[in-house]
N, C-alpha and C. Protein backbone atom coordinates (compact mmCIF):
# COMPACT_ATOMS: atom_id res chain seq x y z
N UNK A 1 6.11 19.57 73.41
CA UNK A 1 5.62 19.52 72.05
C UNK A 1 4.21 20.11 72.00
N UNK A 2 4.09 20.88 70.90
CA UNK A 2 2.80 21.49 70.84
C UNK A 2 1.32 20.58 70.10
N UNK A 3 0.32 20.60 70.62
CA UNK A 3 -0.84 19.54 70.15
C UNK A 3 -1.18 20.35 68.95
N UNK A 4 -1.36 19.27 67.93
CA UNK A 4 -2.11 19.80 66.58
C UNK A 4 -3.58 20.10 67.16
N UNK A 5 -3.99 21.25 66.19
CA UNK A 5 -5.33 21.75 66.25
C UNK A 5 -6.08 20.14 65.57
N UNK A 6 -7.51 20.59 66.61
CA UNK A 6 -8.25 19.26 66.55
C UNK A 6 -8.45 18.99 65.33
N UNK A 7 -8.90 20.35 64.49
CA UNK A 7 -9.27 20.01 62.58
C UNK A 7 -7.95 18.84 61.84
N UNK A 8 -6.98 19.28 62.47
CA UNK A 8 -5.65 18.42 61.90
C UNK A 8 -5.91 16.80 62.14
N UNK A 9 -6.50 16.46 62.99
CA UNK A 9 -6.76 15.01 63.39
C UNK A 9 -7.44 14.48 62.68
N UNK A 10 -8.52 14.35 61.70
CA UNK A 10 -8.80 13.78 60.55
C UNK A 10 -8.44 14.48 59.73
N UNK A 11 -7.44 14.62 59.38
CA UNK A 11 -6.85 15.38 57.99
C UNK A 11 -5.81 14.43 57.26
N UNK A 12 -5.30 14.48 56.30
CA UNK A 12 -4.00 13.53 55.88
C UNK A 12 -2.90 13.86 55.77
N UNK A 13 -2.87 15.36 55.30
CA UNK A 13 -1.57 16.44 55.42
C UNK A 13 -1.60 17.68 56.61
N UNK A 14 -2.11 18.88 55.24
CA UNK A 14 -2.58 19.99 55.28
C UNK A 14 -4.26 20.21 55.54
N UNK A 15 -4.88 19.41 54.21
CA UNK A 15 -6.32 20.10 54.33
C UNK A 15 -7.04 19.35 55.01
N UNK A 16 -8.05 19.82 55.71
CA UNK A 16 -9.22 19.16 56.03
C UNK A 16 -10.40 19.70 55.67
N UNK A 17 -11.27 19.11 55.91
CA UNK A 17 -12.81 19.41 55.27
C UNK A 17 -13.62 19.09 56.15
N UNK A 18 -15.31 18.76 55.89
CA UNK A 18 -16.09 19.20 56.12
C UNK A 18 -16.97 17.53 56.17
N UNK A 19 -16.34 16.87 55.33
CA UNK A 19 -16.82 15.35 55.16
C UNK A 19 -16.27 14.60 55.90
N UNK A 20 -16.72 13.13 56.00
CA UNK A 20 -16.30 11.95 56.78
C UNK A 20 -16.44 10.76 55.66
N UNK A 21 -14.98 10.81 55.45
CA UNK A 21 -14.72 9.51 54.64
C UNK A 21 -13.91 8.44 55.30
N UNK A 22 -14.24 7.08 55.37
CA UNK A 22 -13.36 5.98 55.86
C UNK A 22 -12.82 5.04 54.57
N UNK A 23 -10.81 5.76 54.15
CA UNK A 23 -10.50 5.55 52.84
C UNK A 23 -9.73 3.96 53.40
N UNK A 24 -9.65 3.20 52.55
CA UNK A 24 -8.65 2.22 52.42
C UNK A 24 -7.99 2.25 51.15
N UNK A 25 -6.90 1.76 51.27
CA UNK A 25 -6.22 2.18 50.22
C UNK A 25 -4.96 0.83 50.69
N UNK A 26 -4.72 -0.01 49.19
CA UNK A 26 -4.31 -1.61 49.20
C UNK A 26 -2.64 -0.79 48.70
N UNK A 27 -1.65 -1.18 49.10
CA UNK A 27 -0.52 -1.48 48.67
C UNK A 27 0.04 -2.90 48.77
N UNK A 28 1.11 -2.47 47.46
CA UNK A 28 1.84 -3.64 46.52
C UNK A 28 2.50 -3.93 48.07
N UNK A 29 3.41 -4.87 48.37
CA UNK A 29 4.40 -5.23 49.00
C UNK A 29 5.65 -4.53 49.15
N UNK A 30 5.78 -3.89 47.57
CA UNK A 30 7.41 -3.97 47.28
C UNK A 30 7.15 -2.32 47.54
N UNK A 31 6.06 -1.65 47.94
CA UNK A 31 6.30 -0.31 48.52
C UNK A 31 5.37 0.06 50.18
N UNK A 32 5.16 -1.26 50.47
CA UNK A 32 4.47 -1.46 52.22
C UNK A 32 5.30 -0.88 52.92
N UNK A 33 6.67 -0.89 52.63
CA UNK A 33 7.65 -0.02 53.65
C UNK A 33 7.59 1.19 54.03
N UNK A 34 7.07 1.84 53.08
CA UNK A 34 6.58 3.06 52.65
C UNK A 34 5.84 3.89 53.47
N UNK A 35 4.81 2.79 53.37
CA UNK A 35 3.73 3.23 54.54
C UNK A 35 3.69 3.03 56.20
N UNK A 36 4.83 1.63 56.36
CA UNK A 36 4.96 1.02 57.91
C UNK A 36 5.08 2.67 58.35
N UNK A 37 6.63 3.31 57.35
CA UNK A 37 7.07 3.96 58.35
C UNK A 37 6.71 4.93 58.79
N UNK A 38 4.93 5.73 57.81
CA UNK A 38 4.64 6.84 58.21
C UNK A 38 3.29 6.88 59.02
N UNK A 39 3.34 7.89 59.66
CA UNK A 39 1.81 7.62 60.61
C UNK A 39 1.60 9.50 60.55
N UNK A 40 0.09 9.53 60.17
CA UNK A 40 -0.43 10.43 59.98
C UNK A 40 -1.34 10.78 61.52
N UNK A 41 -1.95 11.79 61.68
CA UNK A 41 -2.71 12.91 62.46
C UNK A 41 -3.90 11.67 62.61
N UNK A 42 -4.33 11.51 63.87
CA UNK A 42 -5.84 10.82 63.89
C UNK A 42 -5.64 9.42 63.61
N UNK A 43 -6.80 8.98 63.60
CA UNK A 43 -6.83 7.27 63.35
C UNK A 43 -6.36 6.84 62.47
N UNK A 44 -6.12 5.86 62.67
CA UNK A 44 -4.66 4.64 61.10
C UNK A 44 -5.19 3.80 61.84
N UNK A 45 -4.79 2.46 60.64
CA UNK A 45 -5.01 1.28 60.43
C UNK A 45 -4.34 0.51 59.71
N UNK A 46 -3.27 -0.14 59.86
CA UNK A 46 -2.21 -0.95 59.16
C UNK A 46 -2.80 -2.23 59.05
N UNK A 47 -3.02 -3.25 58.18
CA UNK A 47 -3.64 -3.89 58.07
C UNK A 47 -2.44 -4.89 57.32
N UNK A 48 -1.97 -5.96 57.67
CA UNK A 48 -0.69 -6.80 57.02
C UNK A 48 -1.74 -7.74 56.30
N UNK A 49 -0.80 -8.31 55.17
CA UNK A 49 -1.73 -8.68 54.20
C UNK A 49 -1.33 -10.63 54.05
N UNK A 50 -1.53 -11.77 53.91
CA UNK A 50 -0.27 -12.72 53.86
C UNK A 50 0.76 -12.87 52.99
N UNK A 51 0.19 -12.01 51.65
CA UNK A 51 1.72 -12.06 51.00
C UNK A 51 1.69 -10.74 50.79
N UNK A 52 2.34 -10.64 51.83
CA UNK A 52 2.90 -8.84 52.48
C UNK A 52 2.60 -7.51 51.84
N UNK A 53 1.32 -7.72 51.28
CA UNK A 53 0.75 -6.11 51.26
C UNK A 53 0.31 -5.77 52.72
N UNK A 54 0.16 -4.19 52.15
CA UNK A 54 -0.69 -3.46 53.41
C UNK A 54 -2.00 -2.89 52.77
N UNK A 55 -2.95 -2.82 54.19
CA UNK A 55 -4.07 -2.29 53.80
C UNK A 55 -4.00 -0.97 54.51
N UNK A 56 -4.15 0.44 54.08
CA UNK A 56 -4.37 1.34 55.05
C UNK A 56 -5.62 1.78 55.30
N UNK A 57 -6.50 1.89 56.31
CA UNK A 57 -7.58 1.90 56.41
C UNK A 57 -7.39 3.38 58.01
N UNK A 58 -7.96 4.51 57.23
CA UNK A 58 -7.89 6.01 57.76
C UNK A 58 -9.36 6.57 57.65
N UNK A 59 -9.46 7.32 58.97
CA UNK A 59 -10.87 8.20 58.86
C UNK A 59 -10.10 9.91 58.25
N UNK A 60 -10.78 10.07 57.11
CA UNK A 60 -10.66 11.59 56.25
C UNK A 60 -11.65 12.35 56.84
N UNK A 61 -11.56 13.61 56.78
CA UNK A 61 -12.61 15.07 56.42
C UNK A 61 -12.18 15.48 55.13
N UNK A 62 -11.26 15.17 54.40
CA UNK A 62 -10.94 15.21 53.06
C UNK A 62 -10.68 14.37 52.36
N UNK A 63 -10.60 14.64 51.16
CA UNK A 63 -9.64 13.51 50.17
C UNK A 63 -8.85 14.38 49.00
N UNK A 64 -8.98 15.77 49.19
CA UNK A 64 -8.02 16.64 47.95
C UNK A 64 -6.86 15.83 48.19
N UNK A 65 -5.73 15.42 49.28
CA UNK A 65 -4.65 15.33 48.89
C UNK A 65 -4.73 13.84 48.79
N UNK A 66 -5.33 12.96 48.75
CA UNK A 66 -5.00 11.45 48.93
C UNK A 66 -4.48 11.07 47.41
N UNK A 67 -5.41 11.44 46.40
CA UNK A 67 -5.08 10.85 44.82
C UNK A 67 -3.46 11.20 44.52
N UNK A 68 -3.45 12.41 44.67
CA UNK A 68 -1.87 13.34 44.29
C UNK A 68 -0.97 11.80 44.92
N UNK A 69 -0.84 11.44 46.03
CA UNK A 69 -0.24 11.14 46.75
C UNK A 69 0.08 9.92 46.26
N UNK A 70 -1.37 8.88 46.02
CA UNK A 70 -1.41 7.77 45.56
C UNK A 70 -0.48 7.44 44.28
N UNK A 71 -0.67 8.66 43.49
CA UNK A 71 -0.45 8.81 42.37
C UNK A 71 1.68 8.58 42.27
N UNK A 72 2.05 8.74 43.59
CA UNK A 72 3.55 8.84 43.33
C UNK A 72 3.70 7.02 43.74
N UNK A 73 3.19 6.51 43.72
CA UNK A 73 3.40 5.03 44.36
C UNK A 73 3.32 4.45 42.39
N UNK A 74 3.08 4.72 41.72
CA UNK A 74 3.79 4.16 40.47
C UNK A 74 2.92 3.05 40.11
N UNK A 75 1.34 2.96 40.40
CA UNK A 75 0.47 1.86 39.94
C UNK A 75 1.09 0.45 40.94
N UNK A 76 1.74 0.74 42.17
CA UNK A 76 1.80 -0.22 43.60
C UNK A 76 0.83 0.03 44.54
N UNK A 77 -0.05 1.22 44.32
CA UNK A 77 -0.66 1.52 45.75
C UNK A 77 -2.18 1.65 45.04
N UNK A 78 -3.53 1.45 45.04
CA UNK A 78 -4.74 1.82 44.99
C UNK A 78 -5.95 2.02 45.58
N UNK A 79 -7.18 3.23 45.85
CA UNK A 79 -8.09 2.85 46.59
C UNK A 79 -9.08 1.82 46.66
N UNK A 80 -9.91 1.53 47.63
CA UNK A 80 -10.48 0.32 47.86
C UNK A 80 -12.12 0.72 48.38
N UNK A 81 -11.39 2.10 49.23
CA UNK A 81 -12.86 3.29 49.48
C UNK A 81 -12.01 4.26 49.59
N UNK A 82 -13.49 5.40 49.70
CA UNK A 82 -14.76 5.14 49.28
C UNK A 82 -14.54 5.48 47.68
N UNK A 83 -15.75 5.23 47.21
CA UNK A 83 -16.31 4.86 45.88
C UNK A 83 -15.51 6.19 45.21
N UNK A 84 -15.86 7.44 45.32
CA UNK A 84 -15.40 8.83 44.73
C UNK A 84 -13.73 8.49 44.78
N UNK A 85 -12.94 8.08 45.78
CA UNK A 85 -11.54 8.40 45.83
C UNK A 85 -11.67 7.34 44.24
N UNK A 86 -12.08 5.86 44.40
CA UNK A 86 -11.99 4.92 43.30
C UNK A 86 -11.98 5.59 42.18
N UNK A 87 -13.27 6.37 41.68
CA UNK A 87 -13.29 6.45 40.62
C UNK A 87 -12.74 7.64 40.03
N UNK A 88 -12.31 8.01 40.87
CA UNK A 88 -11.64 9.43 40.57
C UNK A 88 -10.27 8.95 40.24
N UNK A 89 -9.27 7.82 41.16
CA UNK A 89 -8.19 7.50 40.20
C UNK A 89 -8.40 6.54 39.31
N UNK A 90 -9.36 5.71 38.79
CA UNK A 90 -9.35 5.13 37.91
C UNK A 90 -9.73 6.15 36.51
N UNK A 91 -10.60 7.43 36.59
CA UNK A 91 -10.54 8.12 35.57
C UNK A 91 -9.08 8.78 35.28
N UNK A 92 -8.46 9.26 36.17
CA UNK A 92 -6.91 9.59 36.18
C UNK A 92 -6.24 8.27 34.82
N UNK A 93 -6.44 7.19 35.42
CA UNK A 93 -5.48 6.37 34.60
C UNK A 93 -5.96 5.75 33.36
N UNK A 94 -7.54 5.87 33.19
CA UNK A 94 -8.16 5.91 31.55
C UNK A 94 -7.45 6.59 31.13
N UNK A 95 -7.42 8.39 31.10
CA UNK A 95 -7.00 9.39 30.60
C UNK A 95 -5.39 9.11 30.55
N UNK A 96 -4.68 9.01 31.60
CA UNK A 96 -3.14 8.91 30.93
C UNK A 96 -3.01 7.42 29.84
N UNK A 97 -4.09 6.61 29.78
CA UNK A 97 -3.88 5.65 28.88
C UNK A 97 -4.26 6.16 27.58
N UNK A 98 -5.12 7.07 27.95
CA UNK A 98 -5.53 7.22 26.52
C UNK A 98 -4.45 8.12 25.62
N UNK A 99 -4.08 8.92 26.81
CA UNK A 99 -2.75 10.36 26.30
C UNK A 99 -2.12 9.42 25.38
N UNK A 100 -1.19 8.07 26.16
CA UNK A 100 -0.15 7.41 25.76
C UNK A 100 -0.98 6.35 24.21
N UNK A 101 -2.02 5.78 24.34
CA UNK A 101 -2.27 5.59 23.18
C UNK A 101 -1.95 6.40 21.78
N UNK A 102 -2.98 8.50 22.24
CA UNK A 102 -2.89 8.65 21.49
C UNK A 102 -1.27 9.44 20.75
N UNK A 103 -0.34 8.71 21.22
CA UNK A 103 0.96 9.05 21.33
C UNK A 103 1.59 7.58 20.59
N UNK A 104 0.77 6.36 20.64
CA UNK A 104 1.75 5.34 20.08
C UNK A 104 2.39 4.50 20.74
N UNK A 105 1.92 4.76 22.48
CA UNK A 105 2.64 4.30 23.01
C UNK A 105 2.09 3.20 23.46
């Protein structure tokens, strides 16, 4: 088997960067499975919760792909760090609240 290039080892997918972020990121229970079963490039941190969330706690050089990602877990999965991943999906979900407000919904 061939070794990933070292840049790949703090990365989460594809990109890496240039920064050092240490993200955590809390999941629901009812999608912890989700995460047992995948293990990314570089350091992880599974963190069991007592009523069975997970904590994932990962060293980044990026964060372009983390939100996208978060974003398919359906309001089960959220960040915890750092501060930028936070507020970057909490502006994400003002804005689709507001879409759906201004829709009636």
């Amino acid at each position: 088997m061939e070794k990933l290039p070292l840049r790949f080892l703090s990365s989460f997918n594809v990109f890496s960067g240039d920064g050092e972020f240490d993200i955590i990121i809390h999941f629901n229970k009812c999608v912890a499975h989700r995460v047992r079963e995948k293990r990314w490039p570089g350091q992880q941190q599974l963190v069991e919760l007592p009523n069975g969330d997970v904590q994932l706690h990962q060293k980044l050089t990026s964060l372009v792909e983390v939100h996208p990602w978060l974003m398919t877990f359906e309001g089960e999965a959220y960040p915890v760090e750092p501060p930028a991943l936070v507020e970057r999906h909490a502006c994400t979900l003002q804005k689709m609240q507001g879409n759906l407000k201004r829709k009636g919904l």
